[in-house]
N, C-alpha and C. Protein backbone atom coordinates (compact mmCIF):
# COMPACT_ATOMS: atom_id res chain seq x y z
N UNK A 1 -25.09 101.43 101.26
CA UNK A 1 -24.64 102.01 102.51
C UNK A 1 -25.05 103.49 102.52
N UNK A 2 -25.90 103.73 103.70
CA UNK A 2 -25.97 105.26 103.61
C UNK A 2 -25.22 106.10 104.18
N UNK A 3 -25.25 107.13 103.51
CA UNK A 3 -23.71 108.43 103.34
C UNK A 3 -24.33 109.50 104.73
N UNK A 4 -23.02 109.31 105.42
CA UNK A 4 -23.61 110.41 106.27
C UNK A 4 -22.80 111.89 106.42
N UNK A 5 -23.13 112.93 107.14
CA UNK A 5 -22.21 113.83 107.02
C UNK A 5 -21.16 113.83 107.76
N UNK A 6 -20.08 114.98 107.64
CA UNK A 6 -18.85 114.35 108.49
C UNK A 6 -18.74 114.71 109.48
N UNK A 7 -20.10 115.66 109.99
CA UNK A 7 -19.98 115.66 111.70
C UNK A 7 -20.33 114.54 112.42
N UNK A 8 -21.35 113.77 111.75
CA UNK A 8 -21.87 112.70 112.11
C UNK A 8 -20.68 111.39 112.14
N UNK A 9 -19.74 111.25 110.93
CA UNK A 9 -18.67 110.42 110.79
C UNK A 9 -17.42 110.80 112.08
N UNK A 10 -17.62 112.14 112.26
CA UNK A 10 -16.51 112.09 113.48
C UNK A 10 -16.88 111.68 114.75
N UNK A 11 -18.85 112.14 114.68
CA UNK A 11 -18.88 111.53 116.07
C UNK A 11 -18.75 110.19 116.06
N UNK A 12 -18.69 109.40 114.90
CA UNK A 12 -18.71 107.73 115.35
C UNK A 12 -16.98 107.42 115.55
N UNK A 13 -16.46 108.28 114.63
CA UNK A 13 -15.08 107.81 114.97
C UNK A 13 -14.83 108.15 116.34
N UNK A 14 -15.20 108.83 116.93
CA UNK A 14 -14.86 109.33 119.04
C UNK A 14 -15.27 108.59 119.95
N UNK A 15 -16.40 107.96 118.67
CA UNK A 15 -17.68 106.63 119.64
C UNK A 15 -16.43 105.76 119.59
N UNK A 16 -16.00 105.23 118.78
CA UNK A 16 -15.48 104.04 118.51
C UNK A 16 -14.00 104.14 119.18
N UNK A 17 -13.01 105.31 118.73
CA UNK A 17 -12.24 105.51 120.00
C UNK A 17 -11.68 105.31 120.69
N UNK A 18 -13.32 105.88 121.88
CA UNK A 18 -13.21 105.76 123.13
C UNK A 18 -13.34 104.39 123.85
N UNK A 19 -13.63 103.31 122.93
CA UNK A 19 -13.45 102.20 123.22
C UNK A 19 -12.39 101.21 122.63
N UNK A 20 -11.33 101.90 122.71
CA UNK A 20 -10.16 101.37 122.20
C UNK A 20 -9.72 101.12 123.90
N UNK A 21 -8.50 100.17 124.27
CA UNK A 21 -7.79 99.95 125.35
C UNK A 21 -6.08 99.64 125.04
N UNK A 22 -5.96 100.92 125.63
CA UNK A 22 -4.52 100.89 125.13
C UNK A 22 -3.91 100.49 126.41
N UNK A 23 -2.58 99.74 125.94
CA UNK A 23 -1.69 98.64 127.18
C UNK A 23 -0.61 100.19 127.98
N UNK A 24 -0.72 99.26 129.11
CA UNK A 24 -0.60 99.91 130.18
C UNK A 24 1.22 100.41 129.78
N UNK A 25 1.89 100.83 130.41
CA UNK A 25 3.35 101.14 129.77
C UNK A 25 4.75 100.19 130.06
N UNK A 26 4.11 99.46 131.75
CA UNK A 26 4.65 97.74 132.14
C UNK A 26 4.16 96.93 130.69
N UNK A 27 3.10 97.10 130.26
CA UNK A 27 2.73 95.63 129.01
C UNK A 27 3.89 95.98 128.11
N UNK A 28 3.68 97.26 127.41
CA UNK A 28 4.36 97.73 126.75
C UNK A 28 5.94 97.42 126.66
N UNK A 29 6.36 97.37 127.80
CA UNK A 29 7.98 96.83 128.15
C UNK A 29 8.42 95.86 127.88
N UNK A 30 7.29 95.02 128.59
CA UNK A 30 7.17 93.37 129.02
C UNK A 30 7.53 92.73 127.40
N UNK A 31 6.17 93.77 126.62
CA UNK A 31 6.04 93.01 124.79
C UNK A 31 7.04 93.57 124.44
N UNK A 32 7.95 94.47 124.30
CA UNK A 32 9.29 95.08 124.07
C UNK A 32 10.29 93.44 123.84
N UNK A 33 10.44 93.82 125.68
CA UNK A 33 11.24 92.85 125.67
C UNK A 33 11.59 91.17 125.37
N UNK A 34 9.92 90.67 125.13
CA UNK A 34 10.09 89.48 125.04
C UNK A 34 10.37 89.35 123.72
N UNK A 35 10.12 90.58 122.55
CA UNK A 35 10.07 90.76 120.98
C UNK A 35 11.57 90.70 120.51
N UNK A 36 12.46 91.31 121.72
CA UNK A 36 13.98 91.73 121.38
C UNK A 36 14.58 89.91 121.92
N UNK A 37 13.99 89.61 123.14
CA UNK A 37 14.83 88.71 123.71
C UNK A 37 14.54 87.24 122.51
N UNK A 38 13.21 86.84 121.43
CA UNK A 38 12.95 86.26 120.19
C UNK A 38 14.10 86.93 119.28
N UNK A 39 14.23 87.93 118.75
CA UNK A 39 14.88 88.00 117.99
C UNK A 39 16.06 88.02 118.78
N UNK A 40 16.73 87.49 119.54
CA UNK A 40 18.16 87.26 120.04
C UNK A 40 18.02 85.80 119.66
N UNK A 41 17.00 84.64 120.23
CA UNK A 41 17.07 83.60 119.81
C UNK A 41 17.01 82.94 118.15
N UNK A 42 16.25 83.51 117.58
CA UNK A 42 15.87 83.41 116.34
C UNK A 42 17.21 83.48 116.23
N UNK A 43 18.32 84.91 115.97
CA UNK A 43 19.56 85.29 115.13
C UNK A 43 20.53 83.94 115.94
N UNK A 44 20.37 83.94 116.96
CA UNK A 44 21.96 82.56 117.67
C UNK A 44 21.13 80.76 117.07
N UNK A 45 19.73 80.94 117.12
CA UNK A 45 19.26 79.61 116.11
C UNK A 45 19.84 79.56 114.89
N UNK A 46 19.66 80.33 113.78
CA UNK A 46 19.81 80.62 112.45
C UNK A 46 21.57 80.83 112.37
N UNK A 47 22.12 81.29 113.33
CA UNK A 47 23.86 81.52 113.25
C UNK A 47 24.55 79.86 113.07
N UNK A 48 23.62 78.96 114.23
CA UNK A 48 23.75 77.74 114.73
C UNK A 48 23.80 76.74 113.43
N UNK A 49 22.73 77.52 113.02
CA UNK A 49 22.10 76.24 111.82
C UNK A 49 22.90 76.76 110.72
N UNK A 50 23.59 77.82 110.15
CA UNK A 50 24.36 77.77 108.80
C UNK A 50 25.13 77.66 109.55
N UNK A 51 26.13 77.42 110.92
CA UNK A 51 27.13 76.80 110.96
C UNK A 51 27.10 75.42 110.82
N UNK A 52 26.36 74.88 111.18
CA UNK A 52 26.55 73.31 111.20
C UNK A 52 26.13 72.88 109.69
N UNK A 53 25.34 73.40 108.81
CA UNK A 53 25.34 73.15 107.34
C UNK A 53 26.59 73.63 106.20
N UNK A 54 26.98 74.74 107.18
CA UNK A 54 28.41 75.62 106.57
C UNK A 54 29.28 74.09 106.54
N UNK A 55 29.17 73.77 107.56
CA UNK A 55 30.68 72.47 107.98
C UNK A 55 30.00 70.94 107.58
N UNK A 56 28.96 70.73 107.26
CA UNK A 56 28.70 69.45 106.87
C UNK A 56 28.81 69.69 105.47
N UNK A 57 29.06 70.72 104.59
CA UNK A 57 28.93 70.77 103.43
C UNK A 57 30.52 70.58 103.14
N UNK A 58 31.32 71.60 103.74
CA UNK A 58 32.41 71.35 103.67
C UNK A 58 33.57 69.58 103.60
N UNK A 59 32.87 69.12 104.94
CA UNK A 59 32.91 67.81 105.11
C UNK A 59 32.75 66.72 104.03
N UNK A 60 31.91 67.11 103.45
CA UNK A 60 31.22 66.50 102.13
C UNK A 60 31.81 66.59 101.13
N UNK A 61 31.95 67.64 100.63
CA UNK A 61 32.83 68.50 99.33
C UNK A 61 34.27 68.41 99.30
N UNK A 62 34.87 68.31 100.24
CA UNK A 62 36.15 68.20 100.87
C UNK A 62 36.93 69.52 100.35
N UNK A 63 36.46 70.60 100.96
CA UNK A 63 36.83 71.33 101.06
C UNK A 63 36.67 72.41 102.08
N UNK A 64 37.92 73.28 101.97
CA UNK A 64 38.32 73.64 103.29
C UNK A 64 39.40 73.12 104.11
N UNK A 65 40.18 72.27 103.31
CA UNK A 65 41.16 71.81 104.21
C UNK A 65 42.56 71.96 103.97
């Protein structure tokens, strides 16, 4: 790989950049919120599921009563 200097390395990093596309500040919200409103489901799934293994174990073991 040939070594270049670092004026030359910055201009490619400004090249490269400037062709980045950054999300608008609506996307931004939108992915916010659908990230928070998953992790609401995920935590009431996972609450769901060691309750019902919490109580079939119990059931089983006979204990708890």
């Amino acid at each position: 790989m040939a070594k270049s200097n670092p004026f030359e390395f910055l201009q490619q990093v400004r090249s490269e950049a400037s062709k980045v596309t950054w999300p608008t500040r609506k996307e931004t919200m939108v992915t916010t919120g659908m990230v928070l409103l998953m992790i609401v489901v995920a935590s009431l799934f996972f609450l769901f599921t060691d309750t019902v293994i919490r109580w079939l174990l119990a059931l089983v073991l006979g204990i708890g009563r």
